[in-house]
Protein backbone atom coordinates (compact mmCIF):
# COMPACT_ATOMS: atom_id res chain seq x y z
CA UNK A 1 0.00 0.00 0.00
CA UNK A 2 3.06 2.24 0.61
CA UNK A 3 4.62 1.51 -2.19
CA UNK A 4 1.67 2.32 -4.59
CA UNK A 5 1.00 5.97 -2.13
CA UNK A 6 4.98 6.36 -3.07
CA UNK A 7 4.49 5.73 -6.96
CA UNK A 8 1.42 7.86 -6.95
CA UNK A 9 3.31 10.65 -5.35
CA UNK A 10 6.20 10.14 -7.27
CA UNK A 11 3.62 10.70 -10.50
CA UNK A 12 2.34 13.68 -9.09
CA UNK A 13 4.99 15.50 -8.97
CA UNK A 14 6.72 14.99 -12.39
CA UNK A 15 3.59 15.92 -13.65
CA UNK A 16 3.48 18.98 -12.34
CA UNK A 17 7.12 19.71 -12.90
CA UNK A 18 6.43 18.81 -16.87
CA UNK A 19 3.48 21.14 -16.71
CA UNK A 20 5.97 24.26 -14.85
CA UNK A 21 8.69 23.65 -18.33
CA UNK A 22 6.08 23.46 -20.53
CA UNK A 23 6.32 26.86 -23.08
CA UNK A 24 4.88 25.34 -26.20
CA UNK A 25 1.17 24.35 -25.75
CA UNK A 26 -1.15 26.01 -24.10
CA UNK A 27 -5.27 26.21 -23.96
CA UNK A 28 -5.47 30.28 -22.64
CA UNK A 29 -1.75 31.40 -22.84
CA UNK A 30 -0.44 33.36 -19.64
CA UNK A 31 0.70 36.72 -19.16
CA UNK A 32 3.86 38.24 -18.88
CA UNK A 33 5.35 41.00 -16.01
CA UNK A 34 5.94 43.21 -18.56
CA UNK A 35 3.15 42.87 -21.07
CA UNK A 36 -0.27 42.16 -20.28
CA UNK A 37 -1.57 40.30 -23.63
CA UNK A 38 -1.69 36.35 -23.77
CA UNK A 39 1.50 35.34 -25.25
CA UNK A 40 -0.18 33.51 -27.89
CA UNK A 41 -0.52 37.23 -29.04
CA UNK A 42 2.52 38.97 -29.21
CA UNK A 43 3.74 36.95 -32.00
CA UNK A 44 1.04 38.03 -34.40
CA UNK A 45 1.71 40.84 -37.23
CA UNK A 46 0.09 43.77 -36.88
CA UNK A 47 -2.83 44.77 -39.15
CA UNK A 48 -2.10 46.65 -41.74
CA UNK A 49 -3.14 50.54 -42.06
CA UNK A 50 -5.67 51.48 -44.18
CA UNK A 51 -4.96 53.06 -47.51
CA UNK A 52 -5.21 56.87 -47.29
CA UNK A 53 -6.61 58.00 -50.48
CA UNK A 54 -6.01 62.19 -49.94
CA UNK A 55 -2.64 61.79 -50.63
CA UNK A 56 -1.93 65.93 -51.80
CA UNK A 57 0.51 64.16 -54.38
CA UNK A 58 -1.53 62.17 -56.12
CA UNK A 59 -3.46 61.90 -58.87
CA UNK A 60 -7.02 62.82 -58.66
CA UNK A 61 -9.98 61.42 -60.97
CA UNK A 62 -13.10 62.44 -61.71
CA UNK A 63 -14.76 59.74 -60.29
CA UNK A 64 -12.28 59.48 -57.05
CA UNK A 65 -11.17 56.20 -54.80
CA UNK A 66 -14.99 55.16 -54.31
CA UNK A 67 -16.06 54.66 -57.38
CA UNK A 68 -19.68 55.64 -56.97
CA UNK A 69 -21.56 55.74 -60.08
CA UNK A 70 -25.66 56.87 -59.95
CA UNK A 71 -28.01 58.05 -62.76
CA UNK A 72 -31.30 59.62 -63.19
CA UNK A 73 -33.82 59.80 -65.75
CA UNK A 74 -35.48 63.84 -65.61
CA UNK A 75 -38.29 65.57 -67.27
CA UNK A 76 -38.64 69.06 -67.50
CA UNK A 77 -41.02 71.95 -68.43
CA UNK A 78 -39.95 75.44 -68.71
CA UNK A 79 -41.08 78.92 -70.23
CA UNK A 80 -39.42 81.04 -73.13
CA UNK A 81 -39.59 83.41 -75.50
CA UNK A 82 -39.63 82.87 -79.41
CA UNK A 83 -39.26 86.55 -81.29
CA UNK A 84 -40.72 88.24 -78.74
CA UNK A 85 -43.82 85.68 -78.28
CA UNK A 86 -44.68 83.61 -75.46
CA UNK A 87 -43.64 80.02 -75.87
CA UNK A 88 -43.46 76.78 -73.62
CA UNK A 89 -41.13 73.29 -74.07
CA UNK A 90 -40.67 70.22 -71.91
CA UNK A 91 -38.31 67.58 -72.74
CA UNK A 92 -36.13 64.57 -70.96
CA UNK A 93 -32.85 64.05 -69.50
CA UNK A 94 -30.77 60.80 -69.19
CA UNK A 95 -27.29 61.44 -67.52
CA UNK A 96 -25.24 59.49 -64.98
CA UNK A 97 -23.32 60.61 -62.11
CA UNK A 98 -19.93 60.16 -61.04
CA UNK A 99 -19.27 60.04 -57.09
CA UNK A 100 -22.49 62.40 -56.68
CA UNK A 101 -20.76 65.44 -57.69
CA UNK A 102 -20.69 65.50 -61.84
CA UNK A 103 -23.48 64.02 -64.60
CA UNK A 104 -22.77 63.76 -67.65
CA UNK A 105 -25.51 62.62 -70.35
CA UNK A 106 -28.18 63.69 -72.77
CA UNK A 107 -31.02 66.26 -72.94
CA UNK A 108 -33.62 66.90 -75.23
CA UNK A 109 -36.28 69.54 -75.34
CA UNK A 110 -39.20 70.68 -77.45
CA UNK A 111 -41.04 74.07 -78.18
CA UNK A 112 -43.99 75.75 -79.30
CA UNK A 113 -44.92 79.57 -79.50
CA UNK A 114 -48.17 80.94 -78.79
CA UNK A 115 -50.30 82.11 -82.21
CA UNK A 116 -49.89 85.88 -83.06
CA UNK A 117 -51.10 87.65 -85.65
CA UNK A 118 -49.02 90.05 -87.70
CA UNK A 119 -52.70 91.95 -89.30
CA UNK A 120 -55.18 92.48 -85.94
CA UNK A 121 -58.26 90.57 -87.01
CA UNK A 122 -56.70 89.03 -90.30
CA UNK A 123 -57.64 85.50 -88.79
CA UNK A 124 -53.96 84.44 -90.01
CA UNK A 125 -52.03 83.54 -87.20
CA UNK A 126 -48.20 82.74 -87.09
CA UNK A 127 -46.21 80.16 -84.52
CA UNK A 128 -42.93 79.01 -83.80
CA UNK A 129 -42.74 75.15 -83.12
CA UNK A 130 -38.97 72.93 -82.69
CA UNK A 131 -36.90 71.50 -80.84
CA UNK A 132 -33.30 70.89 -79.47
CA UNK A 133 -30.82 68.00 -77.95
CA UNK A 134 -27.42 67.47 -77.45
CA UNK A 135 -24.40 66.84 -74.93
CA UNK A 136 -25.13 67.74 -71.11
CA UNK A 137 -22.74 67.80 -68.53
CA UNK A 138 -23.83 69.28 -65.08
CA UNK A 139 -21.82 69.81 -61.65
CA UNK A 140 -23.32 69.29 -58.47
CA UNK A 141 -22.44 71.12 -56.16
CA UNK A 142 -22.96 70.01 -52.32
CA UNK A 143 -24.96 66.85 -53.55
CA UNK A 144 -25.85 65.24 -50.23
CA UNK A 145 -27.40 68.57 -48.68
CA UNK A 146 -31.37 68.82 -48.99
CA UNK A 147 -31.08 71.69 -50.71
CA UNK A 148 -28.36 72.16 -53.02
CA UNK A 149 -27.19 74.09 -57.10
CA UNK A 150 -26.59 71.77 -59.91
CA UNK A 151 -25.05 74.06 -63.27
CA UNK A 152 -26.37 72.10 -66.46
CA UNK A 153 -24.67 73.01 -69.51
CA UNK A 154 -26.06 72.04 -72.80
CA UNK A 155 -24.14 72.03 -75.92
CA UNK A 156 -26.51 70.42 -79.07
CA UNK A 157 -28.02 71.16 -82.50
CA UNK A 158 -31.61 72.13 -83.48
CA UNK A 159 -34.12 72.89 -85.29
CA UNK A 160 -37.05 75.62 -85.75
CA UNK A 161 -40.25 75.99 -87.87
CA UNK A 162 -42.61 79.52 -88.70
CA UNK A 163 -45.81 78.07 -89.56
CA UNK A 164 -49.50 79.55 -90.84
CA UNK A 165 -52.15 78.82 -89.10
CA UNK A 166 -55.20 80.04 -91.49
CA UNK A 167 -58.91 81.08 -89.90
CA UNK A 168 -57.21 80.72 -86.29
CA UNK A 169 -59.49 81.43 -83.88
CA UNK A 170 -58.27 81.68 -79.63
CA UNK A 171 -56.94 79.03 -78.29
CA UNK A 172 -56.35 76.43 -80.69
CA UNK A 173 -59.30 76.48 -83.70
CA UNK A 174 -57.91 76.72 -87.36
CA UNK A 175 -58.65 75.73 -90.66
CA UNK A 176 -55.09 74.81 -91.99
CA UNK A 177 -51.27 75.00 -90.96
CA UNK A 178 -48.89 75.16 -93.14
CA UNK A 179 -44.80 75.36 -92.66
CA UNK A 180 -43.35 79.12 -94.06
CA UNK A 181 -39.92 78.71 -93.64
CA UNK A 182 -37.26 76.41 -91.17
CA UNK A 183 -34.15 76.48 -90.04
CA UNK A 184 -31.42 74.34 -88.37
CA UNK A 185 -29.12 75.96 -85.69
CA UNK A 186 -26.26 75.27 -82.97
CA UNK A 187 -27.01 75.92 -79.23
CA UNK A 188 -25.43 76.05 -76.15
CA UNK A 189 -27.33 76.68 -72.82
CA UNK A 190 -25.88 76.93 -69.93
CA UNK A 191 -28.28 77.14 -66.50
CA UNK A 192 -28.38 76.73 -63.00
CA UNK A 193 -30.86 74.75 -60.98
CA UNK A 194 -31.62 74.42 -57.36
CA UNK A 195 -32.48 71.13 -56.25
CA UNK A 196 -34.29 69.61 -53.61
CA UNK A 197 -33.84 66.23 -51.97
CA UNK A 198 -37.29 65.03 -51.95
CA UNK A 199 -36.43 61.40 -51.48
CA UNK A 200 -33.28 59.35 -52.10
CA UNK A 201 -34.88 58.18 -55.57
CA UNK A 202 -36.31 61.87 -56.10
CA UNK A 203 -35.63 65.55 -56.69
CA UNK A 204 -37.69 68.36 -57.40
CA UNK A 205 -35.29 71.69 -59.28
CA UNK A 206 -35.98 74.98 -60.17
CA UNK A 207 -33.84 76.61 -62.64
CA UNK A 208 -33.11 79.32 -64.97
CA UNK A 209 -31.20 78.89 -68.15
CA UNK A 210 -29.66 81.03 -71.74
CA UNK A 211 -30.21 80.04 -74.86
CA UNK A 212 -27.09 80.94 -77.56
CA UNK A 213 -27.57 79.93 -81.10
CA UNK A 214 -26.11 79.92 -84.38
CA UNK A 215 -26.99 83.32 -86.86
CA UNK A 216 -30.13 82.33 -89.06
CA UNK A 217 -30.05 82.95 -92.52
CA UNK A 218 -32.19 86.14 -93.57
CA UNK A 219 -35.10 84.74 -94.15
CA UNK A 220 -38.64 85.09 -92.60
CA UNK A 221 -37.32 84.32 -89.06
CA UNK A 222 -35.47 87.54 -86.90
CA UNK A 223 -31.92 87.20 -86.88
CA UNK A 224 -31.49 85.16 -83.36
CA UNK A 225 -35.02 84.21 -82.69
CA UNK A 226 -34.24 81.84 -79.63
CA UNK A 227 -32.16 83.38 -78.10
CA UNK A 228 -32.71 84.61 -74.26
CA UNK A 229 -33.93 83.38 -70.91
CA UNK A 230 -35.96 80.55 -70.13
CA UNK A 231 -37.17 79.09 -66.78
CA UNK A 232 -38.83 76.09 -65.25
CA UNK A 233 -38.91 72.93 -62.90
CA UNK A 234 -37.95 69.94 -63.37
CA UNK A 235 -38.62 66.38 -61.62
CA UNK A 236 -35.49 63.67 -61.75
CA UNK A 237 -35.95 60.17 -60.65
CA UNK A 238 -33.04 57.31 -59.99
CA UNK A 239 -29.56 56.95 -57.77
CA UNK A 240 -28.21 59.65 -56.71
């Protein structure tokens, strides 16, 4: 009985002498005097730092280290003036947007005068009907702010009819129409719109824009009919 008390002992304590040398395998690590992590930790690499993209000496794109592309689909209405005569358009926009900030698309827009007559009481009315499309590119300027400017500019071609409109009677009653004369013509119009953030999918502008054309030919339109002021709203849908 003493002799298997002594071996028992004896097992004990190499045991526990094994377990004291041991520096290889452990279950929870220990900690040191001078450091207070698990050992099992101090061998590990640190993490690597995150890439700084606002590095003053580099290179900076257009659409910037994110990568965030959007796009909306707009339709507009807006009021004019053709030679001096009341007119009203509405077209559509399709542009998309780089990091928020900058769209760049397409715009198209059509026009029509209201009737005048040259001869009071003549019942021979005039009006101007066209319409316009070409290039748009448009900053944004403080994008992610409920209320905020946008600058379209529009750079396209065009066109631009004078027609009669014979036994016209107010608003729209006539015998005939008939095309006088048309012309084709270069534009550019830059604007400025102010935007609201109605939704994340929706904004609501209101804008002002100039209209620069091309010279007409002398013919039976004024030298730069179209050109001037126009304003309007406009409603743009998509991701933003």
């Amino acid at each position: 009985m003493k002799k298997i008390f002594l071996l028992f002992a004896i097992i004990i304590i190499c045991f526990c002498n094994a377990a004291q040398s041991q520096d290889t395998i452990r279950l929870f690590g220990h900690k040191d005097s001078k450091n207070t992590k698990p050992l099992s930790d101090t061998n590990v690499a640190p993490a690597p730092k995150p890439v700084k993209y606002n590095d003053p000496n580099g290179i900076q794109t257009l659409t910037g280290p994110e990568h965030n592309l959007g796009f909306y689909i707009g339709f507009h209405s807006e009021y004019s003036q053709i030679a001096g005569h009341d007119a009203f358009g509405a077209g559509g926009t399709f542009a998309m947007i780089a990091n928020h900030g900058l769209a760049i698309g397409f715009s198209g827009k059509g026009f029509i005068s209201e009737p005048y007559e040259v001869i009071p009481g003549s019942h021979t009315s005039y009006s101007y009907t066209g319409g316009y499309g070409g290039f748009l590119i448009e900053p944004i300027v403080f994008p992610k702010f409920p209320v905020h400017i946008s600058f379209p500019i529009l750079v396209g071609a065009g066109g631009i009819a004078k027609s009669i409109l014979t036994n016209y009677n107010y608003p729209y009653d006539y015998t005939e129409v008939y095309v006088e004369d048309a012309e084709a013509f270069l534009i550019a119009e830059p604007g400025m719109e102010l935007e609201f953030n109605i939704a994340r999918w929706l904004r609501l502008g209101l804008g002002a824009s100039y209209r620069f054309t091309t010279t007409f030919e002398p013919s039976s339109f004024d030298t730069n009919p179209m050109d001037g002021f126009t304003g309007g709203f406009s409603l743009k849908f998509g991701k933003f």
